[in-house]
PDB file of N, CA and C in Angstrom:
ATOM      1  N   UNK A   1      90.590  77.169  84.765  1.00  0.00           N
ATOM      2  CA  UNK A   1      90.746  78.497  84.220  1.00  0.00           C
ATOM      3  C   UNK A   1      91.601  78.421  82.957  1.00  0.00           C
ATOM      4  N   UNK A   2      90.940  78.824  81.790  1.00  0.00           N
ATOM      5  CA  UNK A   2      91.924  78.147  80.692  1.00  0.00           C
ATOM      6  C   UNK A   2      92.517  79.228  80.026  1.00  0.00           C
ATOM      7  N   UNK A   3      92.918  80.416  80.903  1.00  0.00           N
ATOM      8  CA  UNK A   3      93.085  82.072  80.484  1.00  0.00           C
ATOM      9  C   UNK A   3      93.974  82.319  81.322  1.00  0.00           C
ATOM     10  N   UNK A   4      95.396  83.007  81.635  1.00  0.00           N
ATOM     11  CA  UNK A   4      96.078  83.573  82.430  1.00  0.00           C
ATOM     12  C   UNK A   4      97.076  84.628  81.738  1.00  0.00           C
ATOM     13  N   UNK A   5      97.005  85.728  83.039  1.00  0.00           N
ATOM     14  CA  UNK A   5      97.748  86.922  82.272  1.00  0.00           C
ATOM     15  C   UNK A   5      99.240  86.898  83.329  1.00  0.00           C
ATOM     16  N   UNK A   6      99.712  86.769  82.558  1.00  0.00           N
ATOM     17  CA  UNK A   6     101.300  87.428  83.245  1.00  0.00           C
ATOM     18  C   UNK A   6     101.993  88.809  82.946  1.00  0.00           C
ATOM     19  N   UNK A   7     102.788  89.610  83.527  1.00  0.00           N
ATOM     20  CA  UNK A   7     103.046  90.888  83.434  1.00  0.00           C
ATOM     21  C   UNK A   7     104.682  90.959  84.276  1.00  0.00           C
ATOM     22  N   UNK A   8     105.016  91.670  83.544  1.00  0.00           N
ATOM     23  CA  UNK A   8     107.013  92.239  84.419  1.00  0.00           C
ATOM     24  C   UNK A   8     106.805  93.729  83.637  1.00  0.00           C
ATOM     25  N   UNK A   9     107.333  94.525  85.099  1.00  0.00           N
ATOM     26  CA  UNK A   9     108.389  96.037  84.665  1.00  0.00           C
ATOM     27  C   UNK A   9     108.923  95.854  83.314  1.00  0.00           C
ATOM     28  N   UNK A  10     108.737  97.090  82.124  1.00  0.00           N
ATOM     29  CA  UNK A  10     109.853  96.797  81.278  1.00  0.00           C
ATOM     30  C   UNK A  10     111.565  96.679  81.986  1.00  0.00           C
ATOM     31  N   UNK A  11     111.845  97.722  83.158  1.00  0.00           N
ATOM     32  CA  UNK A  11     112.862  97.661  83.425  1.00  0.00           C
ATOM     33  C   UNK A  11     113.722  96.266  84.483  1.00  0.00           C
ATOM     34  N   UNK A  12     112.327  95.529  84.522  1.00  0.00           N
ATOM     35  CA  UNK A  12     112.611  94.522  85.381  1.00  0.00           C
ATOM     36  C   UNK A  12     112.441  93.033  84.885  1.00  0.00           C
ATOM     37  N   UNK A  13     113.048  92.884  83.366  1.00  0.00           N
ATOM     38  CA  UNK A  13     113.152  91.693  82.711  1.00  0.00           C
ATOM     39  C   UNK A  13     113.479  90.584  82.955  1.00  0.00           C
ATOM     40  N   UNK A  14     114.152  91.131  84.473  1.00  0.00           N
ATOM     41  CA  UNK A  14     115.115  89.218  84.896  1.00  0.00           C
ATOM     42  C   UNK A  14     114.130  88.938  86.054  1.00  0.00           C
ATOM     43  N   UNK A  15     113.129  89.684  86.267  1.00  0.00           N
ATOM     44  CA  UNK A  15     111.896  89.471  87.437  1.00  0.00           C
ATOM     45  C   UNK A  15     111.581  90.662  88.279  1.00  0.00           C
ATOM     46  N   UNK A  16     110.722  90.595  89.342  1.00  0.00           N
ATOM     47  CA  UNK A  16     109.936  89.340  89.402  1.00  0.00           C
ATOM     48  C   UNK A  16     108.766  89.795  88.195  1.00  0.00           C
ATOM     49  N   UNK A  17     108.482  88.485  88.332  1.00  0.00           N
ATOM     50  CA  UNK A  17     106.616  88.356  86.911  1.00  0.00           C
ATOM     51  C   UNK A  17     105.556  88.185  87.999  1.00  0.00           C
ATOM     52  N   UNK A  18     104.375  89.174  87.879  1.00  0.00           N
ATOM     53  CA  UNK A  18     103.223  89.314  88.428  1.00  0.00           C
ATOM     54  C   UNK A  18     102.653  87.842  87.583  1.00  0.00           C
ATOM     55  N   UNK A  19     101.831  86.814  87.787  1.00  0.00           N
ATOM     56  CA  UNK A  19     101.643  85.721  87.425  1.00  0.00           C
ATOM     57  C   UNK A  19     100.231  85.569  87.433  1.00  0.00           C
ATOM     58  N   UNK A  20      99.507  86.241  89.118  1.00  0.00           N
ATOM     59  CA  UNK A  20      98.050  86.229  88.966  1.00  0.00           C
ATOM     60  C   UNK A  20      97.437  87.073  90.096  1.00  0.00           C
ATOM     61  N   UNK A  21      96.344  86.854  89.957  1.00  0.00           N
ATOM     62  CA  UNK A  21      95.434  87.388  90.932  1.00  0.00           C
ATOM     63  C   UNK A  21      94.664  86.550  92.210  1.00  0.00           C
ATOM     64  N   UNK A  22      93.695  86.932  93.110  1.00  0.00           N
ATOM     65  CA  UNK A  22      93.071  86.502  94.177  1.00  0.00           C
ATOM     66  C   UNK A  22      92.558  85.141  93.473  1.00  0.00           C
ATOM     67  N   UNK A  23      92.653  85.392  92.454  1.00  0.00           N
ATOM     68  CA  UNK A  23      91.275  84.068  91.813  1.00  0.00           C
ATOM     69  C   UNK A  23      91.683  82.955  90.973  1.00  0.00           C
ATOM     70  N   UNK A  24      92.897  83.176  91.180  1.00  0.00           N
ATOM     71  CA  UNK A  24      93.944  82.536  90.537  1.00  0.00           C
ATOM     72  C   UNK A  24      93.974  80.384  90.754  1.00  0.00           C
ATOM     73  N   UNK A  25      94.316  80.053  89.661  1.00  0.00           N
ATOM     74  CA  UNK A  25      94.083  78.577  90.652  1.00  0.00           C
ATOM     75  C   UNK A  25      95.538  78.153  91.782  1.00  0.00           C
ATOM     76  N   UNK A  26      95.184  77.816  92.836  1.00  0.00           N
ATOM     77  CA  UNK A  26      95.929  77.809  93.448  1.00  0.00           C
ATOM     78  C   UNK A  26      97.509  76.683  93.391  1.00  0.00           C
ATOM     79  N   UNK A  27      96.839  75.831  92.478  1.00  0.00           N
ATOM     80  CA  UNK A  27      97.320  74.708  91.737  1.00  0.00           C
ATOM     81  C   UNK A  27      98.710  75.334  91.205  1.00  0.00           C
ATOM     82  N   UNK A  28      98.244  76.046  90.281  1.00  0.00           N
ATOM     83  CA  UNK A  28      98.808  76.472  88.905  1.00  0.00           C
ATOM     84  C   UNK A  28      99.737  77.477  89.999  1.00  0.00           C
ATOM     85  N   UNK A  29      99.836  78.182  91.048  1.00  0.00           N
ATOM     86  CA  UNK A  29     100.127  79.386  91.729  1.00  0.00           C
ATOM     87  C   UNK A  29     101.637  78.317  92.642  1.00  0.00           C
ATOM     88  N   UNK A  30     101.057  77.136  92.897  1.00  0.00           N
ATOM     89  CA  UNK A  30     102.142  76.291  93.615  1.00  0.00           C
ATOM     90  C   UNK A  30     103.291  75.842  92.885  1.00  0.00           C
ATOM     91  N   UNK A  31     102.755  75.534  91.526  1.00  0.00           N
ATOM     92  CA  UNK A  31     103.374  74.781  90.532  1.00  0.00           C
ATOM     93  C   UNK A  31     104.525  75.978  90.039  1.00  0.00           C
ATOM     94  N   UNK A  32     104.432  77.154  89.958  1.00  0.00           N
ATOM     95  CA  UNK A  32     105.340  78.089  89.843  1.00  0.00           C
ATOM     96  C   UNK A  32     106.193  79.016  91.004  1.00  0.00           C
ATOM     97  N   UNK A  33     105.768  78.375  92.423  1.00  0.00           N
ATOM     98  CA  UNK A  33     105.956  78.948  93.299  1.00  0.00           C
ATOM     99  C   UNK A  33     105.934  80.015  93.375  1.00  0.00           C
ATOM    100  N   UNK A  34     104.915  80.795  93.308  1.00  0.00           N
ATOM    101  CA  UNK A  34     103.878  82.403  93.531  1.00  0.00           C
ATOM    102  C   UNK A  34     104.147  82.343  94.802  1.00  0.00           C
ATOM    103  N   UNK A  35     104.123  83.556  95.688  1.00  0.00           N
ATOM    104  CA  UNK A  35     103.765  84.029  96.741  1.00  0.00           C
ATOM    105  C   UNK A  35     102.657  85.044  96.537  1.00  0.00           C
ATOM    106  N   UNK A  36     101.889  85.101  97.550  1.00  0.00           N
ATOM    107  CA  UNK A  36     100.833  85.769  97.193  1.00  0.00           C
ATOM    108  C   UNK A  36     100.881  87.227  97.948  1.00  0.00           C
ATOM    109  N   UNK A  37     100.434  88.327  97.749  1.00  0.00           N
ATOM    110  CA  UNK A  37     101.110  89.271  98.176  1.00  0.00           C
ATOM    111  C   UNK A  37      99.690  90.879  98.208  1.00  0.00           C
ATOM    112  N   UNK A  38      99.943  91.585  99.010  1.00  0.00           N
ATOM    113  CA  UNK A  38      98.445  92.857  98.702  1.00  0.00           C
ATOM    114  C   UNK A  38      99.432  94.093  99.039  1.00  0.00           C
ATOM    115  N   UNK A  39      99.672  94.788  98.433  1.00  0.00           N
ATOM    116  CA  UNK A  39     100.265  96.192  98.390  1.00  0.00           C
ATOM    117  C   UNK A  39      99.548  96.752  98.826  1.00  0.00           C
ATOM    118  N   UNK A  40     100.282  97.758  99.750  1.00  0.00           N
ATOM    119  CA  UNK A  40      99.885  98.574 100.769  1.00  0.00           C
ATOM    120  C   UNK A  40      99.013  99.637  99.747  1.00  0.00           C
ATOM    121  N   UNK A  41      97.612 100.217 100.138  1.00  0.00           N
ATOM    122  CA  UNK A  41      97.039 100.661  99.556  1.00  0.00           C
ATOM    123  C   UNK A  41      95.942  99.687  98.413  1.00  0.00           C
ATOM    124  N   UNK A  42      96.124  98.630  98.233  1.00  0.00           N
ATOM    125  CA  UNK A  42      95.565  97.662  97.324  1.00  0.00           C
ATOM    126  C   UNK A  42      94.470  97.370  98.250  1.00  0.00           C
ATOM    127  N   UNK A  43      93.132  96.929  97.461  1.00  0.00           N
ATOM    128  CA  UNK A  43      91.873  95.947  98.440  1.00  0.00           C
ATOM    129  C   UNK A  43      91.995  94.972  97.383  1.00  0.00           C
ATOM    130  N   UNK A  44      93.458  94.197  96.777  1.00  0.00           N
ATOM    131  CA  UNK A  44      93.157  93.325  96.204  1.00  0.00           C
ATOM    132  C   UNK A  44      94.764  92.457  96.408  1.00  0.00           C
ATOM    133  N   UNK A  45      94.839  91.502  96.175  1.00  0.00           N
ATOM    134  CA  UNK A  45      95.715  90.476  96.183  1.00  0.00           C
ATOM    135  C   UNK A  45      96.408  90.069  94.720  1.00  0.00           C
ATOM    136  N   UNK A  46      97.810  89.559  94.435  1.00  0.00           N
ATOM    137  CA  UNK A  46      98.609  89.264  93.662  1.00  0.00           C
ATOM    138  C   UNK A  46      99.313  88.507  93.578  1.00  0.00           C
ATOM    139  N   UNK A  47      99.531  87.439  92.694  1.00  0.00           N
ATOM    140  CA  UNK A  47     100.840  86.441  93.110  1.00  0.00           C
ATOM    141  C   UNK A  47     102.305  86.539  92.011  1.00  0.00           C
ATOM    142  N   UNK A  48     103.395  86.438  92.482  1.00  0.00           N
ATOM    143  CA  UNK A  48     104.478  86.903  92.050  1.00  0.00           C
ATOM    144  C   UNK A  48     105.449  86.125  92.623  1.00  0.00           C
ATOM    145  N   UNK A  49     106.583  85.791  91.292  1.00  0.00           N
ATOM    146  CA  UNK A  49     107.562  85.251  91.320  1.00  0.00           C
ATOM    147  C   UNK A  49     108.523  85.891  91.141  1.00  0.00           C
ATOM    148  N   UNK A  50     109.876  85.533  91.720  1.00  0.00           N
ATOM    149  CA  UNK A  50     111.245  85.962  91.383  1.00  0.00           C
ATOM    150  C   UNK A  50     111.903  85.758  90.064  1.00  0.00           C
ATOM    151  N   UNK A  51     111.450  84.691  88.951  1.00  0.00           N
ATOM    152  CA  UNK A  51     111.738  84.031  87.806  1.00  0.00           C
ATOM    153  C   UNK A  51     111.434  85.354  86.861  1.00  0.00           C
ATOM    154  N   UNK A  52     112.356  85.293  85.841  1.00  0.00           N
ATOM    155  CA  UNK A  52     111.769  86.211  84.661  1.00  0.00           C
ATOM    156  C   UNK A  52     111.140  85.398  84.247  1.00  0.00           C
ATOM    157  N   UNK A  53     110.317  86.628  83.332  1.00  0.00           N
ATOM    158  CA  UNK A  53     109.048  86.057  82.293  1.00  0.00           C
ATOM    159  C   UNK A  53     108.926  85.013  81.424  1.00  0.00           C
ATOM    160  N   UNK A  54     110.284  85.229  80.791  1.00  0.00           N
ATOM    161  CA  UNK A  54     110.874  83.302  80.316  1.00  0.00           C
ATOM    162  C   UNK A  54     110.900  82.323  80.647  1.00  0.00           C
ATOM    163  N   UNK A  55     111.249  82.155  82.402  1.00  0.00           N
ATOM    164  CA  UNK A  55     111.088  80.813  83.029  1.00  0.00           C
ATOM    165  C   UNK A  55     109.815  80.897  82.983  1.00  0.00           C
ATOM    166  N   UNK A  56     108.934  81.673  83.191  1.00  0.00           N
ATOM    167  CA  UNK A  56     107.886  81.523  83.856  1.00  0.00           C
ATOM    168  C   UNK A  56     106.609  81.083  82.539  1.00  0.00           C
ATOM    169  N   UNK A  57     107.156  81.661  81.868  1.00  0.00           N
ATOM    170  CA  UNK A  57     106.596  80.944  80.240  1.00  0.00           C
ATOM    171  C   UNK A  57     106.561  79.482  79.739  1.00  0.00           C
ATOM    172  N   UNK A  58     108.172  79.240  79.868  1.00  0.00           N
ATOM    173  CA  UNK A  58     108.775  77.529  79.974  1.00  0.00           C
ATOM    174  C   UNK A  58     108.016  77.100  80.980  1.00  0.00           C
ATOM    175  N   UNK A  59     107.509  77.432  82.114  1.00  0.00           N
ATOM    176  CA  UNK A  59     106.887  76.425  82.842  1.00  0.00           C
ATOM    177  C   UNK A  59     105.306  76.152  82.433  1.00  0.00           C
ATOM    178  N   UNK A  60     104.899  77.617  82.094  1.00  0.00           N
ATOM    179  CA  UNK A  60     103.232  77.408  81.540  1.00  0.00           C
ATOM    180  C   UNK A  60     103.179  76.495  80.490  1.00  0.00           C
ATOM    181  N   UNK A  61     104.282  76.240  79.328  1.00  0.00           N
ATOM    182  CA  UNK A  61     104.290  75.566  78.433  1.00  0.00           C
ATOM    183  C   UNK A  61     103.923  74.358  78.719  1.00  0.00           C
ATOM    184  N   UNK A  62     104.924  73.909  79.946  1.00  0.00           N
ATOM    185  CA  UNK A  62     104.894  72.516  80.060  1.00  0.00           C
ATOM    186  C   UNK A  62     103.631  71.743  80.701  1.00  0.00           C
ATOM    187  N   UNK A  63     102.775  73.015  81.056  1.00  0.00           N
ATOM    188  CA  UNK A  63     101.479  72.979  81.548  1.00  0.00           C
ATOM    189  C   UNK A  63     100.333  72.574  80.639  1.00  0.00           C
ATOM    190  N   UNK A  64     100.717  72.853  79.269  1.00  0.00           N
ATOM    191  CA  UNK A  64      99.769  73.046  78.188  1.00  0.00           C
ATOM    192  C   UNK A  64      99.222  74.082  77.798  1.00  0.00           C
ATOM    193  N   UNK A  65      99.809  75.825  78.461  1.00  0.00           N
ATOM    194  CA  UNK A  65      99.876  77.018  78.369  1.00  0.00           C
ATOM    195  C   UNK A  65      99.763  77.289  77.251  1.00  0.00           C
ATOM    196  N   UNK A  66      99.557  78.000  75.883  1.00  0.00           N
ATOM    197  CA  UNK A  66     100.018  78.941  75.100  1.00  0.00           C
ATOM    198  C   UNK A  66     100.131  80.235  74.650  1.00  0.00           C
ATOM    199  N   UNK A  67     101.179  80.776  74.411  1.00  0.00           N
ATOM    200  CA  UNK A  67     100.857  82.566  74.608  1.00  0.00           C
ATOM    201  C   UNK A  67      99.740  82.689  73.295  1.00  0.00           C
ATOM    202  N   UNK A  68      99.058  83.730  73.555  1.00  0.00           N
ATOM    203  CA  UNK A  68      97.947  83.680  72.653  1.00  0.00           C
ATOM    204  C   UNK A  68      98.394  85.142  72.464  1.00  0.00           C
ATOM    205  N   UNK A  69      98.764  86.399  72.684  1.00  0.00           N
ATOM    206  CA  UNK A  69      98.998  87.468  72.718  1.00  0.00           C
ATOM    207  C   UNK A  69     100.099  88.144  73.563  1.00  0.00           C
ATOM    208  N   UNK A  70     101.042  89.210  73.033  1.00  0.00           N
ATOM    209  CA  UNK A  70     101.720  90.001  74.274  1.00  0.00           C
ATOM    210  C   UNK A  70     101.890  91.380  73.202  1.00  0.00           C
ATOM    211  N   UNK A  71     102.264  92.200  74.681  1.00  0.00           N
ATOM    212  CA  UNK A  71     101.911  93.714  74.440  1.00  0.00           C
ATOM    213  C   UNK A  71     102.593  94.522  75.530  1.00  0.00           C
ATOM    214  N   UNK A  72     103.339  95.846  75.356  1.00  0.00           N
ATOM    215  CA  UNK A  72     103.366  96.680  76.441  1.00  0.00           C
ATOM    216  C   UNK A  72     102.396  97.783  76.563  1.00  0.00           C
ATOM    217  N   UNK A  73     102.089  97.872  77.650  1.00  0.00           N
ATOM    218  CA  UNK A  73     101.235  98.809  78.105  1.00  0.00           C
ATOM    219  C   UNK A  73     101.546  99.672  78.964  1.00  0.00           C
ATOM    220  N   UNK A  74     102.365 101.213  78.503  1.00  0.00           N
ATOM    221  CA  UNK A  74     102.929 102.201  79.555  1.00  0.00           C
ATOM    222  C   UNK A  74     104.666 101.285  79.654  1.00  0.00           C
ATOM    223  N   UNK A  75     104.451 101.282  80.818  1.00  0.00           N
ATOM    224  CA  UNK A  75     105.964 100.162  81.863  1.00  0.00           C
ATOM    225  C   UNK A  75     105.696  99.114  81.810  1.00  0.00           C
ATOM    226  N   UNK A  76     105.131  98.536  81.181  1.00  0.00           N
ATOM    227  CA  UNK A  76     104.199  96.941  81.698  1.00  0.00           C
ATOM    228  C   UNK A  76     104.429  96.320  80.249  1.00  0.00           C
ATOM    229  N   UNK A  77     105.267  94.847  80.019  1.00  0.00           N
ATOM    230  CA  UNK A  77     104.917  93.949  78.983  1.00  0.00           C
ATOM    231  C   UNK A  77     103.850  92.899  79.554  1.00  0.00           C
ATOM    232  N   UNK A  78     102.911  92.815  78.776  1.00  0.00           N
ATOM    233  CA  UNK A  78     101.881  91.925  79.372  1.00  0.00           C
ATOM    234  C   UNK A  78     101.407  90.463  78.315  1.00  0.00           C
ATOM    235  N   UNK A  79     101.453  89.353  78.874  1.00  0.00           N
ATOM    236  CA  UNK A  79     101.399  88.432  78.183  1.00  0.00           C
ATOM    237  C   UNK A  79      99.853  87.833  78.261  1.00  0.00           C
ATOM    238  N   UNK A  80      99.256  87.011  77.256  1.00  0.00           N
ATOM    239  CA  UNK A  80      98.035  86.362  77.284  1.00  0.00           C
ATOM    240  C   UNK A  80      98.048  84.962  77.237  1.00  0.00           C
ATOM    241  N   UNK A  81      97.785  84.026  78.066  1.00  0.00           N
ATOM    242  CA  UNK A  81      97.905  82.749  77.596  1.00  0.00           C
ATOM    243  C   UNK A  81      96.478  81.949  77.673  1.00  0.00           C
ATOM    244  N   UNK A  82      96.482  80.650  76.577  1.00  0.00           N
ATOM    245  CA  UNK A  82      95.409  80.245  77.009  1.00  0.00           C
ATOM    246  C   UNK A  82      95.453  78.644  77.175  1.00  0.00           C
ATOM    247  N   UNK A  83      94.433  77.767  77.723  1.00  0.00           N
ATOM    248  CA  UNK A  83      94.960  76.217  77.505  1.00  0.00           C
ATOM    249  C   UNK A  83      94.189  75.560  77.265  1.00  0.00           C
ATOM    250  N   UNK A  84      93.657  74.725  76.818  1.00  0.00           N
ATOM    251  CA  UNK A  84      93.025  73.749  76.285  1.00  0.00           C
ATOM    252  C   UNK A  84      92.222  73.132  76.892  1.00  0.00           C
ATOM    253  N   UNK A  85      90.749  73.668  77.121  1.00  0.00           N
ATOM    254  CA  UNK A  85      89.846  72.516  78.266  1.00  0.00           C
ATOM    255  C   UNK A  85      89.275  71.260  77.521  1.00  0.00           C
ATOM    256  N   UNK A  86      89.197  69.848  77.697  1.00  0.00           N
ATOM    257  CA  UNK A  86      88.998  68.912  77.270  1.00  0.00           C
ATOM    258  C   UNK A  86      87.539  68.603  77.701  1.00  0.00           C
TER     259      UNK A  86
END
């Protein structure tokens, strides 16, 4: 998957960062230690860390991550990354 979106509360800068979804690689979900999680009312699944958006950036980096875009939307800063398929 050479595309991942990450997202934090504006008011919740020191964490946690929403990281991914159901479809997420599970790889990439371990490597940041995600828990995976479905809000009451949700028919869908989420994975989320305690790390602000910074650690959680520094680690995509070291992945071969790059932010390709970020933006707030409403309450929501939302980041774009992408990586390099060989």
């Amino acid at each position: 998957m050479p595309y991942m979106l990450i997202s934090t509360q504006i008011r919740l800068e020191n964490g946690p960062t929403n990281v991914g979804d159901e479809y997420s690689d599970p790889a990439i979900m371990n490597y940041l230690g995600a828990r995976k999680t479905t809000m009451l009312g949700n028919n869908f699944s989420e994975y989320h860390v305690d790390d602000p958006p910074r650690l959680v950036l520094d680690k995509l980096e070291k992945m071969g991550f790059r932010v390709m875009t970020m933006t707030g939307v409403g309450q929501t800063l939302v980041w774009c990354l992408h990586k390099e398929t060989d």
